[in-house]
Protein backbone atom coordinates (compact mmCIF):
# COMPACT_ATOMS: atom_id res chain seq x y z
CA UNK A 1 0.00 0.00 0.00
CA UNK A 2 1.29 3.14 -1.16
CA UNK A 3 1.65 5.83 2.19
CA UNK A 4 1.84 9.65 1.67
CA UNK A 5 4.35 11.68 3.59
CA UNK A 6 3.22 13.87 6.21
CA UNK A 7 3.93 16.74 3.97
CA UNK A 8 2.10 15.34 0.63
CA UNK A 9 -0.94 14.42 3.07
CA UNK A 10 -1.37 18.06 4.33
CA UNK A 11 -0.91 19.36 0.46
CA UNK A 12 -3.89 16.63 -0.10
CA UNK A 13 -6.31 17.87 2.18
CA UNK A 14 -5.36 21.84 1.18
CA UNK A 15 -6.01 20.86 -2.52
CA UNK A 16 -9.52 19.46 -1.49
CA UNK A 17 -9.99 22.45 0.06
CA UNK A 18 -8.87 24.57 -2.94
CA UNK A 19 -11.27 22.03 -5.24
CA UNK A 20 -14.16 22.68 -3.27
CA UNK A 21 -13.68 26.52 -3.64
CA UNK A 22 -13.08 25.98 -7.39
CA UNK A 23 -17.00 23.92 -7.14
CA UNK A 24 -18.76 26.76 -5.45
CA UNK A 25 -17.13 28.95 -7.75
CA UNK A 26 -18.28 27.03 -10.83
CA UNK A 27 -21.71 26.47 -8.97
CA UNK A 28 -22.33 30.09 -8.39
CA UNK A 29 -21.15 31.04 -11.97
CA UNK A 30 -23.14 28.92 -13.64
CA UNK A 31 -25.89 30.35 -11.88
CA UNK A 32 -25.48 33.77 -13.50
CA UNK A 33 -25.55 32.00 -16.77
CA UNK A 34 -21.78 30.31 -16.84
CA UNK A 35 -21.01 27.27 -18.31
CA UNK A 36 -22.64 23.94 -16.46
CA UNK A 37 -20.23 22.04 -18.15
CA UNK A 38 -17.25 23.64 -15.28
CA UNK A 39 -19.13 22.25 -12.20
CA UNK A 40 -19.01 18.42 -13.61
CA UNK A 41 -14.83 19.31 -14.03
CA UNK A 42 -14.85 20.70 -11.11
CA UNK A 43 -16.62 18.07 -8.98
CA UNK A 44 -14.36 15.63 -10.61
CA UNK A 45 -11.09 16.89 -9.65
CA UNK A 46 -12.99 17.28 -6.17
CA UNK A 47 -14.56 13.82 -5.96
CA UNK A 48 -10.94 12.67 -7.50
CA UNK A 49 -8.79 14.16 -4.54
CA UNK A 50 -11.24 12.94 -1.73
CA UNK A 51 -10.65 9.39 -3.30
CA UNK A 52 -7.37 9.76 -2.81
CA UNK A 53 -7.84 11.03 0.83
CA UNK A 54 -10.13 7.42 1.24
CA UNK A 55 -7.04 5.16 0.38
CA UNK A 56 -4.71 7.00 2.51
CA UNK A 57 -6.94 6.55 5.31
CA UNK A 58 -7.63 3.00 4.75
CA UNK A 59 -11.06 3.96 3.54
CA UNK A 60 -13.34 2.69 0.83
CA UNK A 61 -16.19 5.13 -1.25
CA UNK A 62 -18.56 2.51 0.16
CA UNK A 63 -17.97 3.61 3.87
CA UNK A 64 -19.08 7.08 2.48
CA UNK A 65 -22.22 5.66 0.76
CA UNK A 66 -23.02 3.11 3.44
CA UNK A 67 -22.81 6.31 5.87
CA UNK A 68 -24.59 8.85 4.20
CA UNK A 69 -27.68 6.15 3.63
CA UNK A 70 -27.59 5.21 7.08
CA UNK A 71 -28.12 9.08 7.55
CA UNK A 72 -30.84 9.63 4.83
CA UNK A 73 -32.62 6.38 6.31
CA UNK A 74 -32.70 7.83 9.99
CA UNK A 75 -33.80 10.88 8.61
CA UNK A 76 -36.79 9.40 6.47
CA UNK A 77 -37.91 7.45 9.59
CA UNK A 78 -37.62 10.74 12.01
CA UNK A 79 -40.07 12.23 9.38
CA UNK A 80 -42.17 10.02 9.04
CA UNK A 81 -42.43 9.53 12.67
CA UNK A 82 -43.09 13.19 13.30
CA UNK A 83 -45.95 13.06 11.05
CA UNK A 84 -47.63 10.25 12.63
CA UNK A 85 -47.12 7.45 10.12
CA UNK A 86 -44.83 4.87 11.84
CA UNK A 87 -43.63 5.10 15.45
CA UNK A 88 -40.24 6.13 16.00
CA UNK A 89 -38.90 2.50 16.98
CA UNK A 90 -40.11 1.00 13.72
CA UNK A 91 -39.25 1.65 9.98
CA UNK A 92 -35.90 1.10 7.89
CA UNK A 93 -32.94 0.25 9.50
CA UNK A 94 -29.68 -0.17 7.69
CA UNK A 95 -27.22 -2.14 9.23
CA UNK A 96 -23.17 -0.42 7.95
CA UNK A 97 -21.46 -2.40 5.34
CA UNK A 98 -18.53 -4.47 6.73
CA UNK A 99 -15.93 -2.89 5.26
CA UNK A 100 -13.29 -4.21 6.88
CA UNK A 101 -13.78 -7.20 5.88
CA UNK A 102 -13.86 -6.31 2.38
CA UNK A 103 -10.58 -4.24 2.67
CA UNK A 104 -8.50 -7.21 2.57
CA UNK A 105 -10.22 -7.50 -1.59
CA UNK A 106 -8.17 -6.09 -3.81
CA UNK A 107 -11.74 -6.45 -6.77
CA UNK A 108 -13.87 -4.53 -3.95
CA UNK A 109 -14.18 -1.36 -5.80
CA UNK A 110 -12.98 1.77 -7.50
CA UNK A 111 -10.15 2.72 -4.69
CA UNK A 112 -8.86 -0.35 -4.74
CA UNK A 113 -5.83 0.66 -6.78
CA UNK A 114 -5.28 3.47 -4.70
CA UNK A 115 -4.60 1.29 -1.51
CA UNK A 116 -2.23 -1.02 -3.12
């Protein structure tokens, strides 16, 4: 597994930083009638540096999705609880994906070249 200096790590997270500037930027330009096409490059080079962030953590884009559905499914239950339609100990649950045991699998997704 390749393992970023201390140095190249910071200048990782600053250029996700600077990547999510250059989004909003794009975002609010296109907005006022700028080119759509510079958010998609702009998410990309975002999405691509946070991928990168993943494998030097040890971390897989599924422990993002499996996290931010967990989320979304607690949210859709607190909803619908509030409104009267199932009671608040009922409803989806989502159990986390196991990713550490799919770590060890070098076929167990897109970031799996960027742990090796």
């Amino acid at each position: 597994m390749l393992r970023a200096s201390g140095r190249r790590r910071r200048r990782g997270v600053e250029k996700i930083g600077e990547e999510a500037t250059e989004t909003v930027m794009a975002a609010k330009d296109a907005q006022a009638g700028g080119p759509r096409e510079r958010i998609v490059a702009e998410t990309a080079d975002l999405w691509f540096h946070c991928l990168i962030l993943l494998g030097q953590h040890d971390l897989h884009p599924d422990d993002v999705l499996a996290d931010a559905t967990a989320r979304r499914h607690f949210r859709l239950e607190e909803r619908a609880a509030a409104q009267g339609e199932i009671q608040a100990n009922e409803g989806i649950r989502v159990s986390p994906i196991a990713s550490s045991a799919r770590r060890g699998r070098p076929d167990s997704g897109s970031a799996a070249c960027l742990r090796r």
